[in-house]
C-alpha atoms as a PDB file:
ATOM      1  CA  UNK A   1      16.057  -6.620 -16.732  1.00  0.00           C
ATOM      2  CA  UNK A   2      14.126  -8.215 -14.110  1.00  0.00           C
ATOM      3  CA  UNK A   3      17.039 -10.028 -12.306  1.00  0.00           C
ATOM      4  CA  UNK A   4      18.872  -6.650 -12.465  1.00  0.00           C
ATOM      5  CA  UNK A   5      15.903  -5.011 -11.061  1.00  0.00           C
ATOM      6  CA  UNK A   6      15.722  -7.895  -8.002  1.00  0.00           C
ATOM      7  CA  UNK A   7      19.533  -7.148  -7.483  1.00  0.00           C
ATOM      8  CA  UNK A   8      19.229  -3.681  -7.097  1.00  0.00           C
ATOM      9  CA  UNK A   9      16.245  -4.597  -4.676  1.00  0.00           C
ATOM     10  CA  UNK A  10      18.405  -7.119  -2.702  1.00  0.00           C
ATOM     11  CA  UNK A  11      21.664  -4.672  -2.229  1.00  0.00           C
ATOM     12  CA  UNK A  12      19.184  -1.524  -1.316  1.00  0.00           C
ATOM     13  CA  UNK A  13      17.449  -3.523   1.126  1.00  0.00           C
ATOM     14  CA  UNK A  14      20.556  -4.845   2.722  1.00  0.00           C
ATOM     15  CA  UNK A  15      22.074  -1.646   2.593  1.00  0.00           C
ATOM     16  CA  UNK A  16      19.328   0.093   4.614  1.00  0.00           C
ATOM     17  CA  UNK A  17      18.405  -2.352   6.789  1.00  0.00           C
ATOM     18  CA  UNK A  18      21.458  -3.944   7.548  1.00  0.00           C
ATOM     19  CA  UNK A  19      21.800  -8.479   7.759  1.00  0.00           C
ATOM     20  CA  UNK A  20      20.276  -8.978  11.180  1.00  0.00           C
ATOM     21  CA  UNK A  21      16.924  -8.115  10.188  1.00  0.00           C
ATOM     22  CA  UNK A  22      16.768 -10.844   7.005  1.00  0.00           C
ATOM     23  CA  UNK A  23      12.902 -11.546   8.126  1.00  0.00           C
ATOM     24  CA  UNK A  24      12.055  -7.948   7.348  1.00  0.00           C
ATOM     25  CA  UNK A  25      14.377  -8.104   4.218  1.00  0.00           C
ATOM     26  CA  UNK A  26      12.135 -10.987   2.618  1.00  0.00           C
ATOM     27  CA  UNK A  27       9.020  -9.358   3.552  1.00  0.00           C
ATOM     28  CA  UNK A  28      10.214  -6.172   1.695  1.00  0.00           C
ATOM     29  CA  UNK A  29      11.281  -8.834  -1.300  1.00  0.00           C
ATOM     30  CA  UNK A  30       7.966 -10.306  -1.396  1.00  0.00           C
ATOM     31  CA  UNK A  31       6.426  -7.009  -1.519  1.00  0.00           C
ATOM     32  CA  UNK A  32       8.480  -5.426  -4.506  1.00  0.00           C
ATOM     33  CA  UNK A  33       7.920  -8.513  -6.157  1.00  0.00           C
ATOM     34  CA  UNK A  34       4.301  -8.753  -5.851  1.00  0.00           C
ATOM     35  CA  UNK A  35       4.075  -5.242  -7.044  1.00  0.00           C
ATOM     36  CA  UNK A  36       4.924  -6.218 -10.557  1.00  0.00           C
ATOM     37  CA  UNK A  37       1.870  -7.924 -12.656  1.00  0.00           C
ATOM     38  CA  UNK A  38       2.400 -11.388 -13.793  1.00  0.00           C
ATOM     39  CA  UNK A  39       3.902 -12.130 -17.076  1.00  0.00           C
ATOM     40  CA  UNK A  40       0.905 -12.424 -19.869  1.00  0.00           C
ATOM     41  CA  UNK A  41      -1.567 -10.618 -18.080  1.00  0.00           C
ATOM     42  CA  UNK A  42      -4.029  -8.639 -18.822  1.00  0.00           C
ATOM     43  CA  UNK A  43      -3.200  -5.189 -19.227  1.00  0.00           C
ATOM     44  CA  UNK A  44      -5.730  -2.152 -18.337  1.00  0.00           C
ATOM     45  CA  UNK A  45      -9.038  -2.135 -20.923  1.00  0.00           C
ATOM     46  CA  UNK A  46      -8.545  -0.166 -23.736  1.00  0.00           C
ATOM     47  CA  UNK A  47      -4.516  -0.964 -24.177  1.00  0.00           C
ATOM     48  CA  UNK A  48      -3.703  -1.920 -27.696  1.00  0.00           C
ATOM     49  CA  UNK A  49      -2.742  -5.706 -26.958  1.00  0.00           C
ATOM     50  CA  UNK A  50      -2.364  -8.774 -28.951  1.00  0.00           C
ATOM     51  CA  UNK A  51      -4.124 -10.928 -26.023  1.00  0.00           C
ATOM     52  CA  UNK A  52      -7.616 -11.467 -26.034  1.00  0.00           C
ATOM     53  CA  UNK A  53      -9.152 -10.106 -22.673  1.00  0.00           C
ATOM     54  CA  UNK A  54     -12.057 -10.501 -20.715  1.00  0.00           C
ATOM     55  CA  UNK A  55     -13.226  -7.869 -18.699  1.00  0.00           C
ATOM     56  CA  UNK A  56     -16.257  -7.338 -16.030  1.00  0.00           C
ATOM     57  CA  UNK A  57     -17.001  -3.832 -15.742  1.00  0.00           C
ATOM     58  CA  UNK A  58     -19.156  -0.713 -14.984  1.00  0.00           C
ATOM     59  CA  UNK A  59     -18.949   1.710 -17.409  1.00  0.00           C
ATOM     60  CA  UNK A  60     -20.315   5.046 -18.375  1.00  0.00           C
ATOM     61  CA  UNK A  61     -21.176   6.581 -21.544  1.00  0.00           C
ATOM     62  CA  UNK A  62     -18.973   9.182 -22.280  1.00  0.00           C
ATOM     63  CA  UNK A  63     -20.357   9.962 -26.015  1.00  0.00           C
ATOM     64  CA  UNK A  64     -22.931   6.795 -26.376  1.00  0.00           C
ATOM     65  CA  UNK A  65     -23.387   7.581 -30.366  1.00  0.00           C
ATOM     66  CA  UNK A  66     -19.287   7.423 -31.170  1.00  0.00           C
ATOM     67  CA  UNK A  67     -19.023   4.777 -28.440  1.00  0.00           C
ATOM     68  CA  UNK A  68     -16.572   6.349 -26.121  1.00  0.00           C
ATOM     69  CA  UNK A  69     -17.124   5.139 -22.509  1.00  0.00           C
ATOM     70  CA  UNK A  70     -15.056   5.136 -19.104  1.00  0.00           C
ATOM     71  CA  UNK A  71     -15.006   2.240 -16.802  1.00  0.00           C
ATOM     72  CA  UNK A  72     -13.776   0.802 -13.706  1.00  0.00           C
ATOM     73  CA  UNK A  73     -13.656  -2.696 -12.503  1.00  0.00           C
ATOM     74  CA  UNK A  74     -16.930  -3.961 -11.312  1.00  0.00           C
ATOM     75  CA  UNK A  75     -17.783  -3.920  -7.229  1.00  0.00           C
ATOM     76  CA  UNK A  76     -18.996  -7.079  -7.565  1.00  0.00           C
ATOM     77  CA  UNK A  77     -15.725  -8.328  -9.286  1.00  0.00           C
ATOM     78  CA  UNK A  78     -13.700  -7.527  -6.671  1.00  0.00           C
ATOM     79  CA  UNK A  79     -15.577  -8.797  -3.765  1.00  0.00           C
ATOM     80  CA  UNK A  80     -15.720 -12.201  -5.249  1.00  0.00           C
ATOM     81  CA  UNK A  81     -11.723 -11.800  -5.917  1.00  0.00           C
ATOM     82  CA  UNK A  82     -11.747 -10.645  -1.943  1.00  0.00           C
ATOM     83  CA  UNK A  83     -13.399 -14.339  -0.930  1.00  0.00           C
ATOM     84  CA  UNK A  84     -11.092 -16.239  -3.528  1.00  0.00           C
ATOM     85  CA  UNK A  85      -8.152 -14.740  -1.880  1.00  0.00           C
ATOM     86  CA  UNK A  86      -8.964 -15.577   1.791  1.00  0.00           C
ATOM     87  CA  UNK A  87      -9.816 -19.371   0.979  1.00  0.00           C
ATOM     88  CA  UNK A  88      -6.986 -19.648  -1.124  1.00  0.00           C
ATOM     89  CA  UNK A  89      -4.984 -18.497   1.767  1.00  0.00           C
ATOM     90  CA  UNK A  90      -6.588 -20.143   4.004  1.00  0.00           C
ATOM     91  CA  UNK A  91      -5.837 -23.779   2.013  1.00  0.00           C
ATOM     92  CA  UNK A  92      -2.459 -22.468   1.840  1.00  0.00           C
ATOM     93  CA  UNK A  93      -1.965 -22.602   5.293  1.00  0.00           C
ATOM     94  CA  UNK A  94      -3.944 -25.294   6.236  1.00  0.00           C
ATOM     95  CA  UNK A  95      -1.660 -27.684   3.955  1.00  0.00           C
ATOM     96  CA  UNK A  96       1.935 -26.099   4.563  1.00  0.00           C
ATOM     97  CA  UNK A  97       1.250 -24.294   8.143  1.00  0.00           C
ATOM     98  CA  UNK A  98       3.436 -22.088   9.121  1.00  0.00           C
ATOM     99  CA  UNK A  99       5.371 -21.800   5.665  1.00  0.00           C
ATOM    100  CA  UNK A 100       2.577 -20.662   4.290  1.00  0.00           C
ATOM    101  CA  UNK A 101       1.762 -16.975   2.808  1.00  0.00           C
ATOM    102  CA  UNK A 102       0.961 -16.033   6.201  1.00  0.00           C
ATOM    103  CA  UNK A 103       3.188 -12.604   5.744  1.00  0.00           C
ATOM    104  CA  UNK A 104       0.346 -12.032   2.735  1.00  0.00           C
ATOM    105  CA  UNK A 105      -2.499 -10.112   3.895  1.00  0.00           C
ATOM    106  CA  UNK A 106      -5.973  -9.976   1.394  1.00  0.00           C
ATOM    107  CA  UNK A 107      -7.074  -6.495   0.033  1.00  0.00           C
ATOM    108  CA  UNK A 108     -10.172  -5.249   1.265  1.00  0.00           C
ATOM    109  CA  UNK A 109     -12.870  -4.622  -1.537  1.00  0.00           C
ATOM    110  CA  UNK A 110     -13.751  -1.505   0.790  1.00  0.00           C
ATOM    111  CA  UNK A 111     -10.257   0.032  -0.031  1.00  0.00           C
ATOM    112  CA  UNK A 112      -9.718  -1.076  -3.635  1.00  0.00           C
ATOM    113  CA  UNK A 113      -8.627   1.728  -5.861  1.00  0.00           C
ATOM    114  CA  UNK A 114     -11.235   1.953  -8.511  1.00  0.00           C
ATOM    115  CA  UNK A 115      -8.825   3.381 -11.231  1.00  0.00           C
ATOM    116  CA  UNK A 116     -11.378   4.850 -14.126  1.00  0.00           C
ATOM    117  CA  UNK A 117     -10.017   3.835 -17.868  1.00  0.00           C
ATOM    118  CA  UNK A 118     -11.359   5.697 -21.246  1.00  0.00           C
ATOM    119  CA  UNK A 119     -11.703   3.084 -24.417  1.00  0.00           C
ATOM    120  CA  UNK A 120     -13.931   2.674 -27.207  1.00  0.00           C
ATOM    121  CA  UNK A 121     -17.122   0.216 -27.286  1.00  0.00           C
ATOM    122  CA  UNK A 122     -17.422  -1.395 -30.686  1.00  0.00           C
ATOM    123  CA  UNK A 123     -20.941  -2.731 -32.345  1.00  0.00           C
ATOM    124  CA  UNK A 124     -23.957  -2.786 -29.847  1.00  0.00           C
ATOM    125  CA  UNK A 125     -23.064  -0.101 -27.514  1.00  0.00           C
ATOM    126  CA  UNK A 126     -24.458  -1.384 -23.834  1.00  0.00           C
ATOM    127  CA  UNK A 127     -26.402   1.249 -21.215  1.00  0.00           C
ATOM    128  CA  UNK A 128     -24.531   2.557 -17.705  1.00  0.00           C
ATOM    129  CA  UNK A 129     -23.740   0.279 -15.471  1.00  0.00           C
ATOM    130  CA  UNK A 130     -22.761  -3.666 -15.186  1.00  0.00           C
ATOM    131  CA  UNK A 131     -21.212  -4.816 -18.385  1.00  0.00           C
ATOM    132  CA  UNK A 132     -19.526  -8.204 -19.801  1.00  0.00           C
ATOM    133  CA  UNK A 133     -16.400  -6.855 -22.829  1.00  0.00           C
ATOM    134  CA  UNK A 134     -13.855  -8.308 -24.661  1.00  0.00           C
ATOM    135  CA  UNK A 135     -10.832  -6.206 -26.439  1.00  0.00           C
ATOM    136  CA  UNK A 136     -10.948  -6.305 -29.876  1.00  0.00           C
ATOM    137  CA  UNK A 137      -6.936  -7.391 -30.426  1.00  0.00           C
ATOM    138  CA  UNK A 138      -4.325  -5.195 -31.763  1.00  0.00           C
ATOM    139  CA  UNK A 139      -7.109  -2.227 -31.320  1.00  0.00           C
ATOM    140  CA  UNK A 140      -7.860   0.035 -28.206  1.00  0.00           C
ATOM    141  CA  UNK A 141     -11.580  -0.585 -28.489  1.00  0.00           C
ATOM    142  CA  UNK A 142     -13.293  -3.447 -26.311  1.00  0.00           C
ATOM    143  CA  UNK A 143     -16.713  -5.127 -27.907  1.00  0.00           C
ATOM    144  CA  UNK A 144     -19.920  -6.686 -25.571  1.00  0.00           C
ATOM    145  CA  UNK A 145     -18.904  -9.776 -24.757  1.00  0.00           C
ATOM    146  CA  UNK A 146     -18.641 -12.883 -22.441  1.00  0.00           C
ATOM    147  CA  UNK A 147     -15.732 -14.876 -20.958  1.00  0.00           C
ATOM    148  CA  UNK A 148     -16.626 -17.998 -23.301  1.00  0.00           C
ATOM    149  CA  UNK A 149     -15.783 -15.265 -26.288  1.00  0.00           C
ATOM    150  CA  UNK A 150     -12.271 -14.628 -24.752  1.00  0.00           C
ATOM    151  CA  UNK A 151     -11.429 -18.067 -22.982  1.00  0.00           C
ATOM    152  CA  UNK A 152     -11.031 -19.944 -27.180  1.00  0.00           C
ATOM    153  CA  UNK A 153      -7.848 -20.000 -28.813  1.00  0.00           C
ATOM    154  CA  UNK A 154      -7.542 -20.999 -32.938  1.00  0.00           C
ATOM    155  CA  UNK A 155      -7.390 -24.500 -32.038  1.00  0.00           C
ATOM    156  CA  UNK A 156     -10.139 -24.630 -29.745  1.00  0.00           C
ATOM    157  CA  UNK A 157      -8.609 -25.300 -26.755  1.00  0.00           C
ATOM    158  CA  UNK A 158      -9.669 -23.120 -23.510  1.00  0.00           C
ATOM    159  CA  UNK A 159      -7.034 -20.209 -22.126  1.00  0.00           C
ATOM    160  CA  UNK A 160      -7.211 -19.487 -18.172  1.00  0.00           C
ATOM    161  CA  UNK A 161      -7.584 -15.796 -18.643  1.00  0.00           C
ATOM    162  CA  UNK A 162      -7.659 -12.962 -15.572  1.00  0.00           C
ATOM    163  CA  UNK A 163      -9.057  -9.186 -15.639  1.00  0.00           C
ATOM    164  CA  UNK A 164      -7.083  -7.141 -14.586  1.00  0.00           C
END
């Protein structure tokens, strides 16, 4: 489905913008392919998934006693994914130059969308603000957790895991 999807993508953007601009034709390539999340990824907290998640973020009660809460990425979160950004693309460039991602420009934390999401906080249920969860798999509810809690597979080997 996806290398229909990148077909239809390829043909439109010919189409419309005719051959002699093939520059602006991988730009727009880049961009509808960026705008897809990576395979295995996280989805949003509170989706029913099989993967065990790690999330970072600030939530507010909603009904504390039946543990219903809304949440939205932490600030603080996506500053620090704001620096990583930059100074990977900066050692991107510095060791390929001008083949680098230079057409890739970092989000700025002062624009990020902070998309609310509704789910349902197992066990100790935490106060407003700041919070460490984990998703409880195969449920929509998320528990108070860390990243050590969500980073161990059965066999005891450590996962590189990414909020969303």
């Amino acid at each position: 489905m996806a290398v229909v999807r990148i077909l239809v993508a390829l043909i439109t953007t010919f189409t419309i913008t005719g051959c002699f601009h093939l520059g602006d034709d991988i730009h727009a390539l880049k961009a509808y392919l960026r705008s897809f999340p990576p395979p295995n990824s996280c989805a949003p907290p509170g989706t029913k998934q099989t993967r065990i998640c790690y999330y970072e973020l600030e939530v507010m009660a909603i009904d504390k006693p039946n543990g219903l809460y809304k949440g939205h990425v932490a600030k603080k979160t996506v500053e620090q994914g704001v620096k990583d950004c930059l100074a990977t693309k900066a050692r991107i460039e510095e060791k390929l130059g001008f083949f680098g991602y230079l057409d890739y420009d970092c989000p700025e934390a002062k624009t990020y969308d902070f998309a609310w999401h509704g789910f349902k906080i197992e066990g100790s249920t935490p106060n407003d603000g700041y919070v460490e969860l984990v998703n409880i798999a195969n449920t929509h509810s998320l528990k108070v957790g860390t990243a050590d809690e969500a980073t161990i597979d059965p066999f005891g080997q450590r996962q590189q895991l990414h909020a969303p």
